[in-house]
Structure formats: structure tokens, C-alpha cells
Protein backbone atom coordinates (compact mmCIF):
# COMPACT_ATOMS: atom_id res chain seq x y z
CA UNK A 1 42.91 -249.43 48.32
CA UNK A 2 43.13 -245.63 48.22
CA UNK A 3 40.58 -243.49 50.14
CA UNK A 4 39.90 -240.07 50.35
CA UNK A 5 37.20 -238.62 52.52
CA UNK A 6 33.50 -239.22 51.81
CA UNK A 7 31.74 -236.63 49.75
CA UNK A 8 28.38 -235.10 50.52
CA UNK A 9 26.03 -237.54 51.98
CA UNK A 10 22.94 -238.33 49.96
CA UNK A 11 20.07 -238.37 52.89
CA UNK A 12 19.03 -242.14 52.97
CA UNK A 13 14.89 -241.25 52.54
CA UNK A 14 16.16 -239.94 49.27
CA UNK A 15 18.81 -242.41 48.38
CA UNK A 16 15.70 -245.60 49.45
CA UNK A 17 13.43 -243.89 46.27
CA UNK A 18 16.22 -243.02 43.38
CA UNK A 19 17.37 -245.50 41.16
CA UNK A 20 20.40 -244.54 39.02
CA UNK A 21 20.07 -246.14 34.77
CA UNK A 22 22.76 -246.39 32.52
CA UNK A 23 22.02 -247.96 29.08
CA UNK A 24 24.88 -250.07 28.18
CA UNK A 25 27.19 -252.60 30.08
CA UNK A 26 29.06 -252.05 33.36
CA UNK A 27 31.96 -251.42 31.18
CA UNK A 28 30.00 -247.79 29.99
CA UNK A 29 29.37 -246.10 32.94
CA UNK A 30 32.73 -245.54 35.04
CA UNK A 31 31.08 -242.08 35.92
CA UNK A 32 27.46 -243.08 37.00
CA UNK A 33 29.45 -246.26 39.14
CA UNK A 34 31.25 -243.19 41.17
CA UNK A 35 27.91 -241.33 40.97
CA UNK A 36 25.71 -244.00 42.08
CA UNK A 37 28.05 -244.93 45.04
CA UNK A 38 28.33 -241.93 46.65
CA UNK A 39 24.23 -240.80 46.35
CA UNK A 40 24.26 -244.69 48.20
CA UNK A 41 21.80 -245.67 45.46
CA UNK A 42 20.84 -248.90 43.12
CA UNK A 43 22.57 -248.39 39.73
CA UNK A 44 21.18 -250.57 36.81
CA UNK A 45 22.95 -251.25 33.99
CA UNK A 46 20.36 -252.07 30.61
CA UNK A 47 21.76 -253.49 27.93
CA UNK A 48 21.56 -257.01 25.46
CA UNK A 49 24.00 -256.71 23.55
CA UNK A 50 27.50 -255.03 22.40
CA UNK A 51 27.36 -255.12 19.07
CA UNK A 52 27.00 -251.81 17.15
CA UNK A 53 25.12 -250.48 14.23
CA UNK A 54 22.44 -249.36 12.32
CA UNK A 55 21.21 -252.94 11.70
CA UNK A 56 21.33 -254.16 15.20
CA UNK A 57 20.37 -250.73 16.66
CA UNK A 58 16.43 -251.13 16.22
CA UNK A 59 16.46 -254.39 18.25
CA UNK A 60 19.00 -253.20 20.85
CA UNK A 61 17.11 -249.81 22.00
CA UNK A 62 13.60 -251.56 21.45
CA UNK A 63 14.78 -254.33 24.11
CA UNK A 64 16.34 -251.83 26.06
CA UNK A 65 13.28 -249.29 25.94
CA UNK A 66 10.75 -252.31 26.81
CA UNK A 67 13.07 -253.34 29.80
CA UNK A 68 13.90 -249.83 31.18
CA UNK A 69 9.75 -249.21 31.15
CA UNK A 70 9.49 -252.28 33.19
CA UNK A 71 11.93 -252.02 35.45
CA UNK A 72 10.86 -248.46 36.46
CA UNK A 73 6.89 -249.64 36.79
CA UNK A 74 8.50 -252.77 38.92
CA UNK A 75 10.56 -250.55 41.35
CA UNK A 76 8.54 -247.42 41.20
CA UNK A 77 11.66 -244.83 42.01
CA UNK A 78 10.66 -241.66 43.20
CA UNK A 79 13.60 -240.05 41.67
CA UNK A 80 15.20 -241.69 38.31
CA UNK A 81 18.83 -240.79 37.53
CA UNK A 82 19.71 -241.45 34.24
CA UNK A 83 23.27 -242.00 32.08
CA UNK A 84 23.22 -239.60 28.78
CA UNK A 85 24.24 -240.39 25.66
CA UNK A 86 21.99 -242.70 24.50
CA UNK A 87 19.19 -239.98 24.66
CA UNK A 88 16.51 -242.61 23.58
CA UNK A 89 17.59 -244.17 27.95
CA UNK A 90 16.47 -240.02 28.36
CA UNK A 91 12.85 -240.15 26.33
CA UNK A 92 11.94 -243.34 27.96
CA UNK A 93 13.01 -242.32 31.42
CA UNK A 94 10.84 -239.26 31.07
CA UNK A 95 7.86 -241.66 29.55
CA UNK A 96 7.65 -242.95 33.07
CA UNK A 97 7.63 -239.71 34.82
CA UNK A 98 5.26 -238.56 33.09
CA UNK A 99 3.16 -241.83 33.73
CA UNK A 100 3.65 -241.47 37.27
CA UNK A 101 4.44 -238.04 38.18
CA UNK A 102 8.27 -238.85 39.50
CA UNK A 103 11.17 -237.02 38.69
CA UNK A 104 14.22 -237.28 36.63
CA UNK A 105 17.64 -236.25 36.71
CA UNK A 106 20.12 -236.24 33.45
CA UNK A 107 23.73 -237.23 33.62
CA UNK A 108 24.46 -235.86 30.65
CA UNK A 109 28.70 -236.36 29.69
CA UNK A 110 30.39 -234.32 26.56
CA UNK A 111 29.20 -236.70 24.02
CA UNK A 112 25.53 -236.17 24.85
CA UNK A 113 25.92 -232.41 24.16
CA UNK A 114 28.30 -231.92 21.86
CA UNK A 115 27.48 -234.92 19.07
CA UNK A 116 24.65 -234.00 16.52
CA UNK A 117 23.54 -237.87 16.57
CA UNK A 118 22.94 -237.42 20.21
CA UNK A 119 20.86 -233.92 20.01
CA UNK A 120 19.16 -234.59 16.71
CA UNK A 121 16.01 -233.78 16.40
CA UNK A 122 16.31 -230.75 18.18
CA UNK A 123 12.71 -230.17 19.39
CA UNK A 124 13.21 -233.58 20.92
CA UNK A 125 16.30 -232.41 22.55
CA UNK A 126 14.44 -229.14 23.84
CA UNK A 127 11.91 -230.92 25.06
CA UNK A 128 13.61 -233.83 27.33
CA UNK A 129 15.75 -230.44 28.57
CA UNK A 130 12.20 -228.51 29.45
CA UNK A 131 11.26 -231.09 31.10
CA UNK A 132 13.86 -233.19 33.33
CA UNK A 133 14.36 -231.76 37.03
CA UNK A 134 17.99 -231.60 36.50
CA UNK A 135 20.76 -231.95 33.72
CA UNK A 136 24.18 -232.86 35.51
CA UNK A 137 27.51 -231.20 33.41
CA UNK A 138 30.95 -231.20 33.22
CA UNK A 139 31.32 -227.54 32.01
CA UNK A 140 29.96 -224.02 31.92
CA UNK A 141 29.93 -224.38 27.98
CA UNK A 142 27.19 -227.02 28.45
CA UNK A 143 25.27 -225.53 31.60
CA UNK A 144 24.47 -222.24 29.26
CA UNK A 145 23.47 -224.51 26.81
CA UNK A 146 21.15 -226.31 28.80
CA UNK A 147 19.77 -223.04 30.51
CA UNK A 148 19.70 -221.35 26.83
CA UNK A 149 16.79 -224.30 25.94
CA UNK A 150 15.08 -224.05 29.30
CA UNK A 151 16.52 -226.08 31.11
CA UNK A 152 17.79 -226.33 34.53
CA UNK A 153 21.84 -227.51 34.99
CA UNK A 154 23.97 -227.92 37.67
CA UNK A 155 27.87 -228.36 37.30
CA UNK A 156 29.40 -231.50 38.52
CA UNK A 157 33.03 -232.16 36.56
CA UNK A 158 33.87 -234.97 39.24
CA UNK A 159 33.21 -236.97 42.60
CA UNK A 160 36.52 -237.98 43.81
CA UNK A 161 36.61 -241.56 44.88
CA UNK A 162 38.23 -244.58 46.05
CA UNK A 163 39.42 -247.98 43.69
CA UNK A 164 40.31 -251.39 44.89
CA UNK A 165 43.32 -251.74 42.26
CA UNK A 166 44.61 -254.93 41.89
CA UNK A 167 47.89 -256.27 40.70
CA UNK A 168 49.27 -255.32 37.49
CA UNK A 169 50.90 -257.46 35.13
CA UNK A 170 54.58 -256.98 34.97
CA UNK A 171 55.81 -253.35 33.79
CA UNK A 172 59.24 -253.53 32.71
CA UNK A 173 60.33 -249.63 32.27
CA UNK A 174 61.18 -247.80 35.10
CA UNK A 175 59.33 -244.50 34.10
CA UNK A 176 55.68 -245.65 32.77
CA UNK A 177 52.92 -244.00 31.68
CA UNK A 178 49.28 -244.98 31.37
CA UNK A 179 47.56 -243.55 28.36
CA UNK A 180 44.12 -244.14 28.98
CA UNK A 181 42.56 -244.54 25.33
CA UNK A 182 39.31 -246.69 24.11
CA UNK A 183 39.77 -246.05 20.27
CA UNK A 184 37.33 -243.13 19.79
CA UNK A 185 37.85 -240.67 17.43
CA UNK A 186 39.07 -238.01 19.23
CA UNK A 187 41.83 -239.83 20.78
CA UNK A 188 44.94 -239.57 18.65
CA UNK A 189 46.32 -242.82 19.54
CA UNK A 190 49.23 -242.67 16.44
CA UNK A 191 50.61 -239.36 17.96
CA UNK A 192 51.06 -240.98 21.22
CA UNK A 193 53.14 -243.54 19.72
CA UNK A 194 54.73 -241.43 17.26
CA UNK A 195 55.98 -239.68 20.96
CA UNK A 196 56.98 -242.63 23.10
CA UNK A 197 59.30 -243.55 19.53
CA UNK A 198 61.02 -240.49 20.75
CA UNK A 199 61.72 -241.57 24.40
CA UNK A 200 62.86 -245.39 24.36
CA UNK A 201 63.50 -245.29 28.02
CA UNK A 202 59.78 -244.59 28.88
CA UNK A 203 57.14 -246.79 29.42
CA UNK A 204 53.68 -246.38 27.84
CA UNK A 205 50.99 -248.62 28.17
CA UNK A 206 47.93 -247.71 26.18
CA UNK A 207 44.61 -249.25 27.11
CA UNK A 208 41.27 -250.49 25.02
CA UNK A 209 39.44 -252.85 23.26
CA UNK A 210 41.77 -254.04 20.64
CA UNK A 211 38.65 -256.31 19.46
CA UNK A 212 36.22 -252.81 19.49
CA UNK A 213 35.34 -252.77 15.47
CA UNK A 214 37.12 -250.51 13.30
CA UNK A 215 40.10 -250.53 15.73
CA UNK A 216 43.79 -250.08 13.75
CA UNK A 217 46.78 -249.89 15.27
CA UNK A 218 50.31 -248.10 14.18
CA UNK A 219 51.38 -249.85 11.60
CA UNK A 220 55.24 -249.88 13.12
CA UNK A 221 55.37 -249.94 17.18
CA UNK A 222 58.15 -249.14 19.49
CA UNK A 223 59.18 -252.04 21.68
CA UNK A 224 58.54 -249.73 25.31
CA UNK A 225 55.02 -249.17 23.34
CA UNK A 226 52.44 -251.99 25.26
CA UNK A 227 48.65 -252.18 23.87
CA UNK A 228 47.37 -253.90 27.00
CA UNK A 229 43.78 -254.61 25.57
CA UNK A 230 40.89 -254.95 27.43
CA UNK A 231 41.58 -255.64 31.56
CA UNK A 232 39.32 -255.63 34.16
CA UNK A 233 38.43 -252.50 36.70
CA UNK A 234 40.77 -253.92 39.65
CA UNK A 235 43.76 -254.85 36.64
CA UNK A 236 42.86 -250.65 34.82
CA UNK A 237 43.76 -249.01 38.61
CA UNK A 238 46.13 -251.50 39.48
CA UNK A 239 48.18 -250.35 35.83
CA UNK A 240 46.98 -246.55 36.68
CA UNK A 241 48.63 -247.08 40.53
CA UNK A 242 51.97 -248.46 39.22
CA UNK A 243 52.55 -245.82 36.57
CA UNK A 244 54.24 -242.73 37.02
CA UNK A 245 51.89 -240.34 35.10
CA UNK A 246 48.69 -240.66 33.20
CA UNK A 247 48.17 -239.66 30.08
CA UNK A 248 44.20 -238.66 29.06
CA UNK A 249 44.45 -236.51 24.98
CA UNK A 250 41.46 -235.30 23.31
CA UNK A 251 41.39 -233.46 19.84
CA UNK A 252 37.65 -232.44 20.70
CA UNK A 253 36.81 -229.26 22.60
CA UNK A 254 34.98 -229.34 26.04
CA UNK A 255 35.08 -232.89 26.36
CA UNK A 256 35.85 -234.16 30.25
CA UNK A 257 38.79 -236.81 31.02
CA UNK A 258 37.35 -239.23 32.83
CA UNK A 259 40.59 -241.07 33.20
CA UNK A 260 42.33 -237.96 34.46
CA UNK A 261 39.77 -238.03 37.00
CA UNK A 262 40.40 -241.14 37.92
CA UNK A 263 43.88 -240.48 38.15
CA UNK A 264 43.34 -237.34 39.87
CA UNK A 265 41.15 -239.55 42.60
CA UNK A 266 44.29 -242.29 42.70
CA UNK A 267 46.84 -239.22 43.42
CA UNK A 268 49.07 -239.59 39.56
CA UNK A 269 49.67 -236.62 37.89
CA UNK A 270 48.53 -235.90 34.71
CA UNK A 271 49.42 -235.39 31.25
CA UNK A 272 45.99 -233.76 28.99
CA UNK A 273 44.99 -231.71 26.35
CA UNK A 274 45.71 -227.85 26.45
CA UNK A 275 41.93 -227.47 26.21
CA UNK A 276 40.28 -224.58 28.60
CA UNK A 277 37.83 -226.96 30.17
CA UNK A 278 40.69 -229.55 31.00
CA UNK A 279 43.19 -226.43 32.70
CA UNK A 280 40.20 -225.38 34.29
CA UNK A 281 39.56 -228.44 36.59
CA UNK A 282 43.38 -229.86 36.29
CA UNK A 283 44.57 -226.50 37.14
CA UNK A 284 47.62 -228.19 39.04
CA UNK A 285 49.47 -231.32 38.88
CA UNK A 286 49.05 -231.79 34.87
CA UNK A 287 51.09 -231.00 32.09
CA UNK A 288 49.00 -229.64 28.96
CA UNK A 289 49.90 -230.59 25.67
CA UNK A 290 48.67 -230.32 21.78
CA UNK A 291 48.28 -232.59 19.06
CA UNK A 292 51.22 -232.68 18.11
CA UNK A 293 53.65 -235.79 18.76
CA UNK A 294 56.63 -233.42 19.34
CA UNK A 295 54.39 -231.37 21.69
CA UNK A 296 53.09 -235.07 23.39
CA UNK A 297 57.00 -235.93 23.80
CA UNK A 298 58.13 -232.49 25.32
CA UNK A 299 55.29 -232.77 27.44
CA UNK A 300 56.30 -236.45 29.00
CA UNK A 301 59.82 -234.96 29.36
CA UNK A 302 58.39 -231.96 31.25
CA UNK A 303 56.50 -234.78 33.36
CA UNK A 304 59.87 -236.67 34.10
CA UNK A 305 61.75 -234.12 34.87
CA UNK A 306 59.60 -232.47 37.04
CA UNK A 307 57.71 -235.25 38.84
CA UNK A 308 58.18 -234.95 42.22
CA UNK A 309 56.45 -230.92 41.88
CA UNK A 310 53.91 -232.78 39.71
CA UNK A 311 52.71 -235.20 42.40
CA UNK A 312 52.89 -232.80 45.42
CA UNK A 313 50.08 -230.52 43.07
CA UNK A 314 47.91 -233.49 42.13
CA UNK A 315 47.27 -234.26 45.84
CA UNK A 316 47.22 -230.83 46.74
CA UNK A 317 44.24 -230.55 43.88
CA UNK A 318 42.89 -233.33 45.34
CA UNK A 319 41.74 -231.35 48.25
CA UNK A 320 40.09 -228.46 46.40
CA UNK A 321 38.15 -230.44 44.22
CA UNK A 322 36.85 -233.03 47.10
CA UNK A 323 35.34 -229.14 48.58
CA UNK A 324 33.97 -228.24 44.82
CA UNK A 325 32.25 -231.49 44.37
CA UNK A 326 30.96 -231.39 47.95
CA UNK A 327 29.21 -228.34 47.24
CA UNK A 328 27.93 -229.34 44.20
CA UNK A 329 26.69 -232.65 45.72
CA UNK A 330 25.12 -230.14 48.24
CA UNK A 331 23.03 -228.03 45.38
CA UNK A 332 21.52 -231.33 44.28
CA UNK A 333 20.97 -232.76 47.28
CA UNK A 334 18.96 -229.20 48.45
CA UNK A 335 16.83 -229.54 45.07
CA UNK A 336 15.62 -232.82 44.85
CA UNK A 337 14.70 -232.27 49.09
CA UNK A 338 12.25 -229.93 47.97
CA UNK A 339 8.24 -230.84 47.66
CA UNK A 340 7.28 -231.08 44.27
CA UNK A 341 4.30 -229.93 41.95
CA UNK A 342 2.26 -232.30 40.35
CA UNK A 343 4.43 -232.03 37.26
CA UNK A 344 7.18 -233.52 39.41
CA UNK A 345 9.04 -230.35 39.45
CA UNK A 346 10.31 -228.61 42.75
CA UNK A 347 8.47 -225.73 43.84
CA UNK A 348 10.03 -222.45 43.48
């Protein structure tokens, strides 16, 4: 187990009336697990099924809509936290608010911002954003946004934590690194191996769902290339604790690493995208790299043959952003403390 400090307690009068929703499976909501834990509150995860679609997706966010409404009306939360994208979880969340006068709070990560299915229609989009008490960001790009449709936002990039990591399977390379990955687009799993064919005598181990539809892999692979498919939470940190570095690559602008943060929690430097958001909050212990699989490979060498620098900035950044996401658990916590109108807003 590592541990770092506790953040920001969430005062338990508050913590006894919020409930935190995330529409999906556990496996969806790494964030609003950290999130939830460290407010101290109930997080609900509401989901029936995997499977994705435009066939299945009228029965899936029906039952899920039906089940959220009930669930709120069952528990009654004073405060309602809520995981964005999907932002159907959002519109049904605010339903009950507006039943019951209560107040809502948006989690809102890259994808909810950034991807037209997610903010399409737009006057539904304005609207939600009008009329939540809060949308939580990772970046300044997305708090003007939110503020340039009305809305209130409140930056939050990270909550550093603590993971039980379990035992990983045997790693055979004595240099390894983890390349967190779950097949999205944006994650340009081919460069990374087109790299680690560069650099034989380094481990990589790339996670994800090698049964996630649509997934294709390389068709030639190094042998010190491992695809370790889908593991459990305690097996991910366990593989994140016995690797050198981690590796976290996006092609897709202002879009937060939640594996670096994870990494950045566990104390592993970090190799990410040379995007401004990612220098920003990484600003020490990470290498930065395009997408490029020469710029990937000169990168990891950078990583190796600096890595003992590299780890004494990633706990030295470990510090600073335990005080930055103490303050901004402090902003929130000062909001929601407020009495509120009848419209479930805060005064002033």
C-alpha cells in the first residue's frame, strides 16, 4: 500500500446527504472512485450491460434512466454528484433536482467537453450547464467554456490517492514500462510498438480490453512487447508499482491522463504527450513526447537514462499537487456549505 496524506476533508453533515453516480461499471469510473473516497461519500455505479451501440443503446440508457430516477427518490441525496460523459446520467440527475429542489454537481472529464456526441444538442448542453451548481474540470480550456455558457466551474485536474496494488505477474525485462492504453482512438497504440521494436532491452507492457470490439492489434509484435489484457484494480497498480516508468499518449488536445495520475499518486515517473494541458500539471518528473514512434523511443531513452532525476521530481510534484488539489477540494467544499435558494442554488 502507498499513502500519501489525506486531502481536504469533506465535513461529514455534507458527506451523510451526497451521493456520488457514475453510469457505467466499476471498471468506468477510476476518477469518481478517488473522488467519491475522499468527499467520504456513497458512489453508485448504474449500469446493465457492456455491450455498445446504437441498437442496444435505447434499452441501456432507458434502464439506466428508470433506475438512476429511483434510486435518487429512494435515497433522497441532498447533494447528487454525477460522472460526465454519458450526459443523458446529467439530464436525469437534474430531472430529480428539479423534482425536489436538491443540488447537483458535474464531473465532467475531456470526453464530455470536447466530443460533439457528448454536447449535441447544444441548447441541451447550455441548459444542464445553466443549471447544475457546479461543473468539476480538468483544464482552464474547459472552465471558460463552461463559464462562456453560464455556467459555474471549478478546476480539479486530480486528488492524489492511495492503491492497494497487488502482485504482478512475472515481468521479465529489467527496465519496464507500463503503457496505460484501453484502445480508444486517441491512443496510438501501433507507435508505441513501432518504439519498443527500437529498444529490445526494454520492457513494455500495454494494458486493455483485448476483447473491447473493434480492438486490432500490430500486425507483427516485438517479443519484450506484452498485451496484458484486461487485470483487475489490485493486478493494474501492482504492474504500475513494478515498472520503471509509465507511459500515458494522447493524439487529442486537452484531454487529462488519468493513468499519469495514477502514476503520479504511486510515485513513477512519467512518459506523456507534449500537450500544454499535460506539461501544465506534469510540470516535473515526465518526459513529453509526440506522435511520432522515433520521438516515443527517444523519449523512453531520455527516461532510462535519466531515471533516478526523473523519480526524485515525480515525488517532489507529488507534494505541490496534494496543496493544489487541497485547495480546490476547499472551493467546493466552501460552495456547497452555503444555504441555498429554492432553485437549489447557493446564495450569492
Amino acid at each position: 500500500m502507498i499513502t500519501t496524506p489525506d486531502p481536504v476533508r469533506y465535513p461529514e453533515r455534507l458527506a451523510r446527504r451526497s451521493l456520488f453516480v457514475v453510469w457505467g461499471p466499476p471498471s468506468h469510473g477510476p476518477r469518481s472512485k478517488v473522488f467519491a473516497r475522499a468527499l467520504g461519500i456513497d458512489l453508485l455505479f448504474v449500469h446493465g450491460t457492456k455491450r455498445r451501440g446504437l441498437l442496444i443503446a435505447p434499452w441501456k440508457y432507458g434502464y439506466q434512466a428508470i433506475a438512476t430516477l429511483l434510486l435518487l427518490m429512494r435515497r433522497r441525496p441532498h447533494i447528487v454528484f454525477v460522472q460526465s460523459p454519458p450526459s443523458l446520467a446529467v439530464l436525469f440527475v437534474w430531472l430529480y433536482a428539479a423534482v425536489t429542489g436538491r443540488r447537483f454537481v458535474v464531473d465532467a472529464h475531456s470526453g464530455a467537453l470536447d466530443t460533439r456526441y457528448w454536447t449535441r444538442p447544444a441548447w441541451l448542453h447550455r441548459f444542464l450547464v445553466r443549471r447544475t451548481t457546479l461543473t468539476i474540470v480538468t483544464s482552464e480550456h474547459f472552465a471558460d467554456q463552461i463559464e462562456a455558457r453560464g455556467g459555474q466551474a471549478l478546476i480539479l485536474r486530480d486528488i492524489p490517492t492511495s492503491f492497494a496494488a497487488g502482485a504482478p505477474p512475472a515481468l521479465e525485462e529489467r527496465f519496464r514500462v507500463l503503457a496505460v492504453n484501453t484502445f480508444a482512438p486517441d491512443e496510438p497504440v501501433d507507435l508505441i510498438v513501432s518504439a519498443a521494436a527500437q529498444l529490445p532491452h526494454i520492457g513494455f507492457y500495454i494494458t486493455g480490453d483485448l476483447n473491447r470490439p473493434g480492438v486490432t492489434l500490430p500486425p507483427t509484435i516485438p517479443r519484450n512487447v506484452h498485451f496484458t489484457g484486461y487485470v483487475p484494480d489490485d493486478v493494474y497498480y501492482g504492474l504500475m508499482e513494478a515498472s520503471q516508468a509509465v507511459m500515458c499518449l494522447t493524439t487529442r488536445d486537452h484531454t487529462m491522463q488519468r493513468g499519469a495520475c495514477e502514476a503520479l499518486s504511486l510515485g513513477r515517473p512519467i512518459i506523456t504527450s507534449d500537450w500544454p494541458l499535460l506539461r501544465t500539471y506534469f510540470s516535473k518528473g515526465a518526459v513529453y513526447v509526440d506522435a511520432d514512434a522515433d520521438a516515443i523511443r527517444r523519449g523512453v531513452e531520455e527516461m532510462v537514462f535519466h531515471h533516478d532525476r526523473y523519480c526524485a521530481e515525480i515525488r517532489a510534484l507529488q507534494t505541490e499537487q496534494r496543496q493544489q488539489s487541497n485547495a480546490a477540494l476547499g472551493e467546493l467544499i466552501a460552495l456547497l456549505d452555503q444555504p441555498v435558494t429554492r432553485r437549489g442554488q447557493p446564495h450569492g
